[in-house]
C-alpha atoms as a PDB file:
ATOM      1  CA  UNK A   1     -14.505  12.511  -9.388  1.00  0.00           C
ATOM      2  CA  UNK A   2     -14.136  11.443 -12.978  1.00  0.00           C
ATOM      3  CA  UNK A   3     -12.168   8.732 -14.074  1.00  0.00           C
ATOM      4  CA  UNK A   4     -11.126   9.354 -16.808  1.00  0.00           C
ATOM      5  CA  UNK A   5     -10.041  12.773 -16.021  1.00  0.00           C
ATOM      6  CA  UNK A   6      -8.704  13.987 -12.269  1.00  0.00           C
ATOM      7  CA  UNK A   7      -8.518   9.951 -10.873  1.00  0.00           C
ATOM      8  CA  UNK A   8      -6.208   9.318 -13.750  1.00  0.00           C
ATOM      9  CA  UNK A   9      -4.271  12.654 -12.734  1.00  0.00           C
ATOM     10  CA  UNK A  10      -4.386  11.556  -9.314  1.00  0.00           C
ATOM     11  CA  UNK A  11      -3.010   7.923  -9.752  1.00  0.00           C
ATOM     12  CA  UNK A  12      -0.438   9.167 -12.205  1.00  0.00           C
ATOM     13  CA  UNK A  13       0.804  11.432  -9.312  1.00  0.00           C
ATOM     14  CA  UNK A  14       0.721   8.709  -6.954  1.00  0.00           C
ATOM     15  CA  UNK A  15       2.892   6.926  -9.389  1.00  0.00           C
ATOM     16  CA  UNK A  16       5.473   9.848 -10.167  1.00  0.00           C
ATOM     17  CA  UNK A  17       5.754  10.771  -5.642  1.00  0.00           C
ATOM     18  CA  UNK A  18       6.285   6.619  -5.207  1.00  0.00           C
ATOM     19  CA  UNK A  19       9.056   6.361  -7.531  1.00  0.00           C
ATOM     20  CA  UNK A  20      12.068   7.677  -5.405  1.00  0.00           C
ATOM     21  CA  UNK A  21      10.760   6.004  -2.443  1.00  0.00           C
ATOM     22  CA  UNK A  22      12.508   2.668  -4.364  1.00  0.00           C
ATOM     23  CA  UNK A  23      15.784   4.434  -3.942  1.00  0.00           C
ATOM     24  CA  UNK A  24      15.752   4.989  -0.358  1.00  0.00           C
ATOM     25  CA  UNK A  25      16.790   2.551   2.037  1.00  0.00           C
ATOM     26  CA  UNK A  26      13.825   1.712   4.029  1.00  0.00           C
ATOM     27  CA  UNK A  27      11.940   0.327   0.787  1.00  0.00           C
ATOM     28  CA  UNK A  28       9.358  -0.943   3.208  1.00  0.00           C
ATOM     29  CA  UNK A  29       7.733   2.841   3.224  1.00  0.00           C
ATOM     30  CA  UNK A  30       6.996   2.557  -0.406  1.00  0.00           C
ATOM     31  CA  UNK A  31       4.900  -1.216   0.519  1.00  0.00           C
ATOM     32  CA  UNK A  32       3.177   0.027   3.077  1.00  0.00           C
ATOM     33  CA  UNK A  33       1.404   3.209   0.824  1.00  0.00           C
ATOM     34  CA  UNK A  34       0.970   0.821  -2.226  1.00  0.00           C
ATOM     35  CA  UNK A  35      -0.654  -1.842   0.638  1.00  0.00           C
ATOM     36  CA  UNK A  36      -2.844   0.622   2.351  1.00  0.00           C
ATOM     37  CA  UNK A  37      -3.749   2.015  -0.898  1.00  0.00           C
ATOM     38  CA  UNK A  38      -4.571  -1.180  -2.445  1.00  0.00           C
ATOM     39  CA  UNK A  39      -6.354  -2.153   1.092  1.00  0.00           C
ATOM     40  CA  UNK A  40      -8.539   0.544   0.232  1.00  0.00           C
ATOM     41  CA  UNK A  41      -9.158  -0.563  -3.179  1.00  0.00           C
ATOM     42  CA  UNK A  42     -10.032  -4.074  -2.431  1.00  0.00           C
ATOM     43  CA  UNK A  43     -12.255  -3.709   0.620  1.00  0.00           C
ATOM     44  CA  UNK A  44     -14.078  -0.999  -1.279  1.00  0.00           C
ATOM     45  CA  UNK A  45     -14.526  -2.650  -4.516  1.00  0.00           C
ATOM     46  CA  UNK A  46     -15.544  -5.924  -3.053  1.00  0.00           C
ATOM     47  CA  UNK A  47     -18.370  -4.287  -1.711  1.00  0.00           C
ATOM     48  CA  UNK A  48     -19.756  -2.223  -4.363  1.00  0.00           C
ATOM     49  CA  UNK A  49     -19.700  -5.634  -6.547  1.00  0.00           C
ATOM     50  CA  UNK A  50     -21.410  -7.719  -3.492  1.00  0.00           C
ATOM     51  CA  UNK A  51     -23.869  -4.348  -3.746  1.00  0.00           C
ATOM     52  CA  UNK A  52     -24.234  -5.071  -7.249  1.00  0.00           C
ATOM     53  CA  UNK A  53     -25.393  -8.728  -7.136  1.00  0.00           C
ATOM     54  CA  UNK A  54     -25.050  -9.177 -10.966  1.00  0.00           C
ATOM     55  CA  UNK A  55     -27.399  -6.098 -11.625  1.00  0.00           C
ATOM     56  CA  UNK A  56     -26.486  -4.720 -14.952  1.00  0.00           C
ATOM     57  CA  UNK A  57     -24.588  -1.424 -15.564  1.00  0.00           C
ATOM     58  CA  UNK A  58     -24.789   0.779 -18.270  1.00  0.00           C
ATOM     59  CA  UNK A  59     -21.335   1.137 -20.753  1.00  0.00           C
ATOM     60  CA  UNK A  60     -20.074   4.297 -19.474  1.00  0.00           C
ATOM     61  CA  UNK A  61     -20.221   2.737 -15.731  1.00  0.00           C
ATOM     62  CA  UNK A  62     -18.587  -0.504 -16.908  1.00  0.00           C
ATOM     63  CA  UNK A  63     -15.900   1.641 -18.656  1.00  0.00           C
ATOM     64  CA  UNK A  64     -15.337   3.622 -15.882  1.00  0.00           C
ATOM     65  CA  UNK A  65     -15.475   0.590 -13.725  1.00  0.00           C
ATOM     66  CA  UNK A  66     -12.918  -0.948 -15.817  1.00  0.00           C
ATOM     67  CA  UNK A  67     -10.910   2.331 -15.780  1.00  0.00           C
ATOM     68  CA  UNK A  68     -10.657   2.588 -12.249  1.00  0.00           C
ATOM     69  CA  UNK A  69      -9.060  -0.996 -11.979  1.00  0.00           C
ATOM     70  CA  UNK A  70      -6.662  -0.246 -14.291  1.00  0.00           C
ATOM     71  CA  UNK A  71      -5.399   2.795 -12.205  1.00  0.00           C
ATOM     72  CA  UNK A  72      -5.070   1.026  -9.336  1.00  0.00           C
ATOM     73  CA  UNK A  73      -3.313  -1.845 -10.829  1.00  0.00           C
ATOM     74  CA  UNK A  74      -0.838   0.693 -12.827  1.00  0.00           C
ATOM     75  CA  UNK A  75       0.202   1.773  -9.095  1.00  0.00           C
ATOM     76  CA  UNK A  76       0.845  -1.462  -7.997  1.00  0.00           C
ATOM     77  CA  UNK A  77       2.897  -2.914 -11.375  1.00  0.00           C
ATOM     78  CA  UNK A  78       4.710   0.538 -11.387  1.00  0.00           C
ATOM     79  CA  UNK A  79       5.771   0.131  -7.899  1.00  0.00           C
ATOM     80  CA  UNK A  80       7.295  -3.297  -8.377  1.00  0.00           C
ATOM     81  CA  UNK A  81       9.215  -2.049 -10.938  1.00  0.00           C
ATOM     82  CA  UNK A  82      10.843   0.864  -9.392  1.00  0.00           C
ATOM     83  CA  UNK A  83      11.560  -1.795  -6.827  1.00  0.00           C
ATOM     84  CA  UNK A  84      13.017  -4.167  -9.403  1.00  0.00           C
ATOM     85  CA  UNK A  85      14.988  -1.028 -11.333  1.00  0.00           C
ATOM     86  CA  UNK A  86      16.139  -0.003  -7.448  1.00  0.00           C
ATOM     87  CA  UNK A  87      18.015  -3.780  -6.756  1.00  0.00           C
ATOM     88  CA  UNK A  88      19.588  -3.480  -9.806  1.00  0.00           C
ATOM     89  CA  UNK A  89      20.922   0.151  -9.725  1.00  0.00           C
ATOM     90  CA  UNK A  90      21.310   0.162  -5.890  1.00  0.00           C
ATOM     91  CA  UNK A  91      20.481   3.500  -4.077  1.00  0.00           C
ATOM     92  CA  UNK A  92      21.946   7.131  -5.106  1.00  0.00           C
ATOM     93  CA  UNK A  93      23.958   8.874  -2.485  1.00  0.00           C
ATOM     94  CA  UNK A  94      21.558  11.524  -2.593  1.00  0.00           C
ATOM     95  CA  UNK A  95      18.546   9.890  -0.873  1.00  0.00           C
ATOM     96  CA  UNK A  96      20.886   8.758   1.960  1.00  0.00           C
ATOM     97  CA  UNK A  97      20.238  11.542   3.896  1.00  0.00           C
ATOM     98  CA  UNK A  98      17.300  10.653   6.384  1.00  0.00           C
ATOM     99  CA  UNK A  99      15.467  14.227   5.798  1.00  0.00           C
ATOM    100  CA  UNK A 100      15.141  13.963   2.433  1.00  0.00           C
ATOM    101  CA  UNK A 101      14.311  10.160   2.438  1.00  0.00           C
ATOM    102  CA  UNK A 102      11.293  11.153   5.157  1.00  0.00           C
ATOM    103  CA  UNK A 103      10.132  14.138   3.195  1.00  0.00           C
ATOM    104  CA  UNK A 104       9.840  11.642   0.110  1.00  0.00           C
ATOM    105  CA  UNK A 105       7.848   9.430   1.899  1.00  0.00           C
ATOM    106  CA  UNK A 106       5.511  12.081   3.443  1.00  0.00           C
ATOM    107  CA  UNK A 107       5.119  13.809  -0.149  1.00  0.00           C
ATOM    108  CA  UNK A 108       3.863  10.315  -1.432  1.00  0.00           C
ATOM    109  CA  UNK A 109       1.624   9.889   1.378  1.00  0.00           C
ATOM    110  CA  UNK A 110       0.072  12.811   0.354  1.00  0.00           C
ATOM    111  CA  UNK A 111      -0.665  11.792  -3.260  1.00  0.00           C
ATOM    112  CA  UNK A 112      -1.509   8.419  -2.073  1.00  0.00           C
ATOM    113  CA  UNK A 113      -4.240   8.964   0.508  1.00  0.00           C
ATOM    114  CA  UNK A 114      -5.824  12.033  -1.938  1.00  0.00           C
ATOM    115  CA  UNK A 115      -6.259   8.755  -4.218  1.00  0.00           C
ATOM    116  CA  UNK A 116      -7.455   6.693  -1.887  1.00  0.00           C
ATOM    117  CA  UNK A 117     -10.107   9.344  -0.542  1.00  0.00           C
ATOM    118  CA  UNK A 118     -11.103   9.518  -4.384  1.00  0.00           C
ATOM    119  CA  UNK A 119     -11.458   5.495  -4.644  1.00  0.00           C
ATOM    120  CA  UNK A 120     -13.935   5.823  -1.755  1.00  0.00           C
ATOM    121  CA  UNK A 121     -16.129   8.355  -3.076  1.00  0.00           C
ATOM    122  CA  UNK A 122     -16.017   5.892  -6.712  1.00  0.00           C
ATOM    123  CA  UNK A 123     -16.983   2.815  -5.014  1.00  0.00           C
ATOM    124  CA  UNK A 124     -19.010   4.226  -2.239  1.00  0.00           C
ATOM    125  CA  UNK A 125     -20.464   7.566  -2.291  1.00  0.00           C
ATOM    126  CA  UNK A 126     -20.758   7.781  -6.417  1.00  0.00           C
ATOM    127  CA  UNK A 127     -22.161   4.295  -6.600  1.00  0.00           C
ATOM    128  CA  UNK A 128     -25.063   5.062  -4.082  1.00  0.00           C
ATOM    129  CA  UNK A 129     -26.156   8.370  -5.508  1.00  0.00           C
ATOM    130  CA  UNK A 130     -25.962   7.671  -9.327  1.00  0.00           C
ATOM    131  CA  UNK A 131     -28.318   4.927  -8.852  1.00  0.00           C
ATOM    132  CA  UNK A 132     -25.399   2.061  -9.353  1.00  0.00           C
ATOM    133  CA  UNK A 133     -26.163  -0.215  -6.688  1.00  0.00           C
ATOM    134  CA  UNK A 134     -29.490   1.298  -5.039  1.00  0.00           C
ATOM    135  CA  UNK A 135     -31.673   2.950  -5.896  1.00  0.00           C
ATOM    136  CA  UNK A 136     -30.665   7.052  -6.263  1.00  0.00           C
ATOM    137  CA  UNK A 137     -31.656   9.993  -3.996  1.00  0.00           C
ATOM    138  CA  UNK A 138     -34.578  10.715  -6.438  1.00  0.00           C
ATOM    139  CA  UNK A 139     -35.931   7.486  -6.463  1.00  0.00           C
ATOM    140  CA  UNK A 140     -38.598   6.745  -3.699  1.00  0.00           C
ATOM    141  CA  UNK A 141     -36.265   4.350  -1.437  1.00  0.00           C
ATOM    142  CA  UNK A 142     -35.892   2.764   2.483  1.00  0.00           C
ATOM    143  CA  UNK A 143     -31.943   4.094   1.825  1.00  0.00           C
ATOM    144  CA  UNK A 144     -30.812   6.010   4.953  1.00  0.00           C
ATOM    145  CA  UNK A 145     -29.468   9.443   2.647  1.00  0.00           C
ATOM    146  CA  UNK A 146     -28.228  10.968   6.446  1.00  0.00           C
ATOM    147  CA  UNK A 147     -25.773   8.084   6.574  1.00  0.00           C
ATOM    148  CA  UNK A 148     -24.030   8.231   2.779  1.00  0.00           C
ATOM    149  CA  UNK A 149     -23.848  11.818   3.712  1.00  0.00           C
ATOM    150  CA  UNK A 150     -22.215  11.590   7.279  1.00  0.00           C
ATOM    151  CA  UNK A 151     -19.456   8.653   5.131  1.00  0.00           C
ATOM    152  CA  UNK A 152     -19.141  11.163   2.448  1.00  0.00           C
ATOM    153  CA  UNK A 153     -18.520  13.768   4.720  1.00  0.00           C
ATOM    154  CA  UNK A 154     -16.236  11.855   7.217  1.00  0.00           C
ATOM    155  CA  UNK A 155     -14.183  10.381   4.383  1.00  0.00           C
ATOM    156  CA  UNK A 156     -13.279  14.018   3.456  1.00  0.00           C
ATOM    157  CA  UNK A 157     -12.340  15.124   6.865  1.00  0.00           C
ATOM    158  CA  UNK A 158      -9.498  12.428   7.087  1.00  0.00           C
ATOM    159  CA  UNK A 159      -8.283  12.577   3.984  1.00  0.00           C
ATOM    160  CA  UNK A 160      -8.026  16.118   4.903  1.00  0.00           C
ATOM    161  CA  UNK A 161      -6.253  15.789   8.057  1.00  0.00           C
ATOM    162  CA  UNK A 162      -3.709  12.959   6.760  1.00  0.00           C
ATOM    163  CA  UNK A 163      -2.938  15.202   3.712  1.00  0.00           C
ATOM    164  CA  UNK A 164      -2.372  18.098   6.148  1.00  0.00           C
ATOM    165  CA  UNK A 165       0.176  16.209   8.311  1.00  0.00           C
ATOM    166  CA  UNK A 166       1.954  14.584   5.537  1.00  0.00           C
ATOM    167  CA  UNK A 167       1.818  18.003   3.720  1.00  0.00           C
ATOM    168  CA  UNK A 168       3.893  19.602   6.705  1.00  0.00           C
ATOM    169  CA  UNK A 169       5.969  16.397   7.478  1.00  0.00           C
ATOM    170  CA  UNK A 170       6.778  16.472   3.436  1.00  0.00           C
ATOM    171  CA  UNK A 171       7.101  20.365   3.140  1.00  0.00           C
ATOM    172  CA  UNK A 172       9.269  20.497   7.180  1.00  0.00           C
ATOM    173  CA  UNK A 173      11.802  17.409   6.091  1.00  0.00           C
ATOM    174  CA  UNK A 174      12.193  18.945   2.389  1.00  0.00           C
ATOM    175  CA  UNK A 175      13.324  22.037   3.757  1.00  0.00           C
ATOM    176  CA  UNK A 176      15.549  21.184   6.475  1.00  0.00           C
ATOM    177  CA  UNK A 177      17.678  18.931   3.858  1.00  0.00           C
ATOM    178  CA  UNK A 178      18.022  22.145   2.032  1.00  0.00           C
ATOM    179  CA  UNK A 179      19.242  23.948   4.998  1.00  0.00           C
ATOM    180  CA  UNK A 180      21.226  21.436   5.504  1.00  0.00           C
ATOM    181  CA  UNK A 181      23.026  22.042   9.495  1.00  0.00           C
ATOM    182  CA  UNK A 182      20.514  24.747  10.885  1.00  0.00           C
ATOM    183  CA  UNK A 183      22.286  24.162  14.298  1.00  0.00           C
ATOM    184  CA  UNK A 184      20.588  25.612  17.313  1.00  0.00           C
ATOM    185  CA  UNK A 185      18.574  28.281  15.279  1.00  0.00           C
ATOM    186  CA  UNK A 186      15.141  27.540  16.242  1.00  0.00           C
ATOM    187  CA  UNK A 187      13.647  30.771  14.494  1.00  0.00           C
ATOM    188  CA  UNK A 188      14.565  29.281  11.026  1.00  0.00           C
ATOM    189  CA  UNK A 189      13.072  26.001  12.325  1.00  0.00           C
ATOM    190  CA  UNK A 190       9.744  27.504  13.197  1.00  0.00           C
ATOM    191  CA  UNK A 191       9.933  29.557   9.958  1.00  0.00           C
ATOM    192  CA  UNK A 192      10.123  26.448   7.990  1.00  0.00           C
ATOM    193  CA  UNK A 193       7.545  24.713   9.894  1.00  0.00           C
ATOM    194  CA  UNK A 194       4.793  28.215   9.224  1.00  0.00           C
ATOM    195  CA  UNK A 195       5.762  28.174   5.637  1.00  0.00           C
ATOM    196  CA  UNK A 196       4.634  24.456   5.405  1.00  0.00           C
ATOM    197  CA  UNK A 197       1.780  24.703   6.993  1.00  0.00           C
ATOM    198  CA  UNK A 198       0.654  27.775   4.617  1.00  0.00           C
ATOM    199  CA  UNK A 199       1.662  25.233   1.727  1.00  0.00           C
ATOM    200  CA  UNK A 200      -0.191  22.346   2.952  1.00  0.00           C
ATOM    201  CA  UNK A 201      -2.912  24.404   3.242  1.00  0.00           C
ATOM    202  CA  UNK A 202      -2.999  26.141   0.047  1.00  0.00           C
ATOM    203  CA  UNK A 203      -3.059  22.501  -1.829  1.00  0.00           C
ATOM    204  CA  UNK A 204      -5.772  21.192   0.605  1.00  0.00           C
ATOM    205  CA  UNK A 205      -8.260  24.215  -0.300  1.00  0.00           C
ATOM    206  CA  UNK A 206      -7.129  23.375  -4.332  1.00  0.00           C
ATOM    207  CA  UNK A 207      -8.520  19.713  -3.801  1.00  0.00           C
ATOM    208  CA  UNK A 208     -11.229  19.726  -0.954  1.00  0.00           C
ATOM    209  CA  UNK A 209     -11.816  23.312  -0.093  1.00  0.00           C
ATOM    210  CA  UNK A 210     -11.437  25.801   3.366  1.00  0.00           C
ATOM    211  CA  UNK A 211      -9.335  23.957   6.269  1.00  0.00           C
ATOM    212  CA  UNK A 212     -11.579  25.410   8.182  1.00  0.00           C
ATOM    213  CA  UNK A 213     -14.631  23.733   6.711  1.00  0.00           C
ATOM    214  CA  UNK A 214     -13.480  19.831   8.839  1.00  0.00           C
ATOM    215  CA  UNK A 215     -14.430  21.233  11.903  1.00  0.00           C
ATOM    216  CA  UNK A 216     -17.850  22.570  10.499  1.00  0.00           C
ATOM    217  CA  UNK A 217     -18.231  19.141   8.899  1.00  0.00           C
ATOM    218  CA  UNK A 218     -17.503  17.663  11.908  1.00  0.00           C
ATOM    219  CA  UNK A 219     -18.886  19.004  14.142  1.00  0.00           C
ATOM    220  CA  UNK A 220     -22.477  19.349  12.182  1.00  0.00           C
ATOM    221  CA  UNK A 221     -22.151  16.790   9.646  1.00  0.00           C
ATOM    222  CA  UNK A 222     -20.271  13.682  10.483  1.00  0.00           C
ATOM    223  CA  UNK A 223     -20.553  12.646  13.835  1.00  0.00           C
ATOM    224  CA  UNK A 224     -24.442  13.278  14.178  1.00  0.00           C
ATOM    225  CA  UNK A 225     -26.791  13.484  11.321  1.00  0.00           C
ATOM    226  CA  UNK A 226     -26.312  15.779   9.218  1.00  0.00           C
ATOM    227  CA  UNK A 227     -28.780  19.141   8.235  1.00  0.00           C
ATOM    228  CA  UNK A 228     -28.335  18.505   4.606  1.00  0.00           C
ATOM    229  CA  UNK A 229     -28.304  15.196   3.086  1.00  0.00           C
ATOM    230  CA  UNK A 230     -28.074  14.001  -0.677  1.00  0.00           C
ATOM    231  CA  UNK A 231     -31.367  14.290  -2.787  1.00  0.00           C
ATOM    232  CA  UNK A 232     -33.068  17.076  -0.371  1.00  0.00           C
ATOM    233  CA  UNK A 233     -34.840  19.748  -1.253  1.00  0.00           C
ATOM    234  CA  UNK A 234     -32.660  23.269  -0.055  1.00  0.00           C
ATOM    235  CA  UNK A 235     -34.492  25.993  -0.034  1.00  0.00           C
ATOM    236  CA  UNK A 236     -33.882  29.489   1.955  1.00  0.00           C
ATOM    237  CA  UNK A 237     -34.851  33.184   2.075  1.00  0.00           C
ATOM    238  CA  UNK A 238     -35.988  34.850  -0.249  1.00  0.00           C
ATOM    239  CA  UNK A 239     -33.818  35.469  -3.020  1.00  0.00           C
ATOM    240  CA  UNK A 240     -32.042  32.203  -2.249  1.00  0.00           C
ATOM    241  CA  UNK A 241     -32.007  30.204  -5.258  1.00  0.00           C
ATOM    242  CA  UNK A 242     -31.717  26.707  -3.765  1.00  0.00           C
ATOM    243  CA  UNK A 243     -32.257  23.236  -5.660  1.00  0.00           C
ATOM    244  CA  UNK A 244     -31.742  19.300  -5.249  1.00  0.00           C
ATOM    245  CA  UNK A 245     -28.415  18.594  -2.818  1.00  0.00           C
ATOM    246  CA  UNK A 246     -26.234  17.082  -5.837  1.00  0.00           C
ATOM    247  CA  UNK A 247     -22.604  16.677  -4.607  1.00  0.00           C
ATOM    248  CA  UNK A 248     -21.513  17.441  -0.741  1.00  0.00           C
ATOM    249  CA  UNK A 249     -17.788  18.278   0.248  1.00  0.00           C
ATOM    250  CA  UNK A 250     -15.933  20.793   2.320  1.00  0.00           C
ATOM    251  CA  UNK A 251     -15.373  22.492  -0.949  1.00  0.00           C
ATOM    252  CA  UNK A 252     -18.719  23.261  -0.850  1.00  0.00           C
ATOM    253  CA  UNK A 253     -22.719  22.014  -1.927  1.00  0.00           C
ATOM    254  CA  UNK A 254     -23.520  22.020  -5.071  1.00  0.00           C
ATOM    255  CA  UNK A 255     -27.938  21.892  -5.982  1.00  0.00           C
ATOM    256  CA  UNK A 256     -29.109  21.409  -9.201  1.00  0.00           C
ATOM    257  CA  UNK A 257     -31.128  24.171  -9.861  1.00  0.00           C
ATOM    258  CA  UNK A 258     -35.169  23.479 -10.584  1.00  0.00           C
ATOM    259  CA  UNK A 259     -37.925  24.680 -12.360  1.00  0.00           C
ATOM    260  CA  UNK A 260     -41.243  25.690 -10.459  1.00  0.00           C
ATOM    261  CA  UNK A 261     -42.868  21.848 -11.641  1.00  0.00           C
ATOM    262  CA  UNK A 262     -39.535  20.016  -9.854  1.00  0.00           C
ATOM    263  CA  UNK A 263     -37.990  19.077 -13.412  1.00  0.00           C
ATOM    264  CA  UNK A 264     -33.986  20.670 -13.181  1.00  0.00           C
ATOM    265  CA  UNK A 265     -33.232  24.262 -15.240  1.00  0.00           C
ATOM    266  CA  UNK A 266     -31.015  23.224 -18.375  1.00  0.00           C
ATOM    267  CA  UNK A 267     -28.062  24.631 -19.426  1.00  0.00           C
ATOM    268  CA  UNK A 268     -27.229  23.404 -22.475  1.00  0.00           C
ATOM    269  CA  UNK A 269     -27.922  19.261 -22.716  1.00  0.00           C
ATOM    270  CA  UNK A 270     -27.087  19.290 -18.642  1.00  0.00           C
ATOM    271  CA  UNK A 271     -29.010  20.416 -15.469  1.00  0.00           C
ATOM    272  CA  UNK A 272     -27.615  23.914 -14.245  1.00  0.00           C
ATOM    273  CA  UNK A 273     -26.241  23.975 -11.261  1.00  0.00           C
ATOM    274  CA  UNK A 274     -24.642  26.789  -8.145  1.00  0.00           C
ATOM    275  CA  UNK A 275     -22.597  25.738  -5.373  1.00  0.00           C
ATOM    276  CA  UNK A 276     -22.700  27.145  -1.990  1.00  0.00           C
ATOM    277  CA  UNK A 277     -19.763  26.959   0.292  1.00  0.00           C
ATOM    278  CA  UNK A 278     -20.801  25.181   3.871  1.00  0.00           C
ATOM    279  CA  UNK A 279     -20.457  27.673   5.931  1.00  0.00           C
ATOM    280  CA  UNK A 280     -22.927  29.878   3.917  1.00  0.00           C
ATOM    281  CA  UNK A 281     -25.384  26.860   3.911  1.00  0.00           C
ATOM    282  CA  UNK A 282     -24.551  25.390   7.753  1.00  0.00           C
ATOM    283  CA  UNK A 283     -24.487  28.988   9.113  1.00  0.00           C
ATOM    284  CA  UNK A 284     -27.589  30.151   7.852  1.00  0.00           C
ATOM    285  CA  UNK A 285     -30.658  29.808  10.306  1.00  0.00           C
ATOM    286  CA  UNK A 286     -32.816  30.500   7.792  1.00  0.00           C
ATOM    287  CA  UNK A 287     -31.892  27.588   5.146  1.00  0.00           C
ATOM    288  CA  UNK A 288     -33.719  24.489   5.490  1.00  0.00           C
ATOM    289  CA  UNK A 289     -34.369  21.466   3.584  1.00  0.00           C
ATOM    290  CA  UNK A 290     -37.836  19.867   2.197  1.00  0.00           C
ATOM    291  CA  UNK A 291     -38.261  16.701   0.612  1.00  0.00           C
ATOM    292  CA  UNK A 292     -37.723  16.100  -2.835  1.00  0.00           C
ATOM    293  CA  UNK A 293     -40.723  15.348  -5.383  1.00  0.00           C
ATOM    294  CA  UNK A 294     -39.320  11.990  -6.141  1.00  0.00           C
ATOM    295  CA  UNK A 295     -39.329  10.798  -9.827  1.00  0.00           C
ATOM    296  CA  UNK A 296     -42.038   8.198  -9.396  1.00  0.00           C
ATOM    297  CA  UNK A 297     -43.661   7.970 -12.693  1.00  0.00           C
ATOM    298  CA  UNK A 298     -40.985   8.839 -15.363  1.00  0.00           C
ATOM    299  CA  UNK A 299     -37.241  10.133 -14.439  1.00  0.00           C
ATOM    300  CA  UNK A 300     -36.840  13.811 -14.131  1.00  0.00           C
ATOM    301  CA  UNK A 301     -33.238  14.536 -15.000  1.00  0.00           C
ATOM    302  CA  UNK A 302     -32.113  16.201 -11.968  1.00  0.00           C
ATOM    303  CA  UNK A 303     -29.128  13.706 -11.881  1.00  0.00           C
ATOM    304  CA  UNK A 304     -26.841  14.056 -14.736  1.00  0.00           C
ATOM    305  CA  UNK A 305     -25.291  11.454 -14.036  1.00  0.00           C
ATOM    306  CA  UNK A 306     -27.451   9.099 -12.661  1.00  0.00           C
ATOM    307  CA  UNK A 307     -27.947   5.023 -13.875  1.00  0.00           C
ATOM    308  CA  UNK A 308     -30.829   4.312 -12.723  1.00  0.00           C
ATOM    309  CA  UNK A 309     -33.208   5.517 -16.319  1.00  0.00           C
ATOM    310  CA  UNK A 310     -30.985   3.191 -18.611  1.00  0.00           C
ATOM    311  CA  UNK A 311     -31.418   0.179 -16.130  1.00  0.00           C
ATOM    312  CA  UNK A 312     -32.434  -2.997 -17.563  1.00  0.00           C
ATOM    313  CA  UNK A 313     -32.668  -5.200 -14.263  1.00  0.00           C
ATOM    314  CA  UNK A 314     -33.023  -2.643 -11.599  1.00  0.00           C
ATOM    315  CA  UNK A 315     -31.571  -3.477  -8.303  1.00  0.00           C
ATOM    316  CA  UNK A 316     -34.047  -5.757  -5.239  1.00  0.00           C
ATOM    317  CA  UNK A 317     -31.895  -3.558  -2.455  1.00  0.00           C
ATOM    318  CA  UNK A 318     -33.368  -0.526  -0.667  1.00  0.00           C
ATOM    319  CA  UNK A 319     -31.088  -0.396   2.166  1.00  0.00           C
ATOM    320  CA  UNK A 320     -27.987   0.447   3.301  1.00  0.00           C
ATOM    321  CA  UNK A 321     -26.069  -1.546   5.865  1.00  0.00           C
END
């Protein structure tokens, strides 16, 4: 996740979907998304910066850093003043009507825990594998990779399933406002409730990938070690072109892809890389994973975006708790 690019899309959306909920009268709906997102925020970012322990970051981190702040304290101002603008202007007629007030909410919930998914993968995930706090996957290390993998993973798979439910709740409470006195038809009811769940799970597969992958996570990835971890080797059958495990998700693994000697194939000024989706990767008894020939002497490249080579004071941890 970048930034400066889709986090600032995402906050600005959690900003837009948190406006009405001002203007309904249960305001305390609006608190509660802005809390838990800014619950997320502060537990997380307290301990990447404890992780830190005054190690020295390179600019683009610090600006990204600095970035990321600023995004979540844009939700927070923005949200008092729709509150503010709301006990001045009082609420319109229109969000009186409980469906539409409880679609609003749902719709924001949406945004919000996307966001807050994102904010985890920043502080956590992104922190761990760039070489930020510890050092990165390439990097010979007592850092348990299984475990940042099984938290990558697991963070997905609930953002996923909130999204989903607050996708339907959103899409279900939306619809029957616009339907307005559906009496005792239950067939348009369970029409409306098929059509949302084909919506919510359109936009999931836009932002994290096949519904269908959480259960494969699950099931392989997150609640016992995981196959696949971040900075392994994946190799398969022949004419498999496998590489260094770079980024995992439900949307699929992406390797960078290497050279015969372990140094990554360039494209350009950046390491080429192919994604695979997980069920091509998880399903496959032939695909297995070797260790990585760590970058022991000089630094490789395999990691684009990695820290760790333009560290001044490197980091004394190892481990992860």
């Amino acid at each position: 996740m970048d930034p400066r690019g889709f986090m600032r899309l995402q906050a600005g959306l959690v900003v837009l979907t948190s406006a009405p909920l001002a203007f309904i009268p249960a305001r305390l709906g609006l608190w509660i998304e802005i809390g838990a997102l800014v619950f997320v925020a502060v537990v997380s970012g307290a301990s990447y910066r404890s992780k830190l322990a005054g190690a020295e970051r390179t600019d683009e981190r610090l600006a990204d850093d600095r970035e990321v702040a600023r995004q979540v304290a844009l939700v927070v101002f923005a949200a008092a003043v729709f509150t503010g603008a709301s006990l001045l202007l009082g609420t319109p007629a229109l969000w009186r009507e409980p469906r539409l007030s409880v679609g609003a909410v749902a719709f924001a919930a949406f945004w919000a825990g996307i966001y807050a998914a994102s904010l985890f993968d920043w502080y956590y995930v992104r922190a761990r594998r760039d070489g930020v706090v510890v050092p990165p996957p390439c990097k010979p290390s007592d850092v348990n990779w299984s475990n940042v993998t099984r938290a990558w993973w697991a963070n997905r798979c609930l953002a996923v399933a909130l999204c989903y439910a607050a996708g339907i709740c959103a899409s279900v409470a939306v619809g029957l406002s616009a339907l307005g006195d559906t009496g005792d038809s239950k067939a348009a009811v369970a029409s409306l409730v098929v059509a949302a769940m084909v919506a919510a799970t359109t936009v999931i597969r836009i932002f994290y990938g096949n519904l269908a992958a959480v259960g494969t996570a699950v099931s392989s990835c997150a609640l016992s070690p995981p196959d696949i971890a971040l900075g392994d080797r994946l190799v398969g059958p022949p004419g498999f072109v496998g590489g260094y495990v770079w980024s995992i998700g439900l949307e699929g693994i992406t390797v960078v892809l290497l050279e015969p000697d372990g140094r990554p194939r360039m494209k350009g000024k950046k390491p080429a890389t192919r994604r695979y989706s997980l069920e091509q990767v998880l399903s496959n008894t032939e695909m297995e994973t070797q260790p990585y020939v760590r970058c022991t002497g000089c630094c490789l490249g395999v990691n684009a975006e990695c820290q760790w080579k333009d560290r001044k004071t490197p980091s004394t941890e190892t481990s992860v708790a």
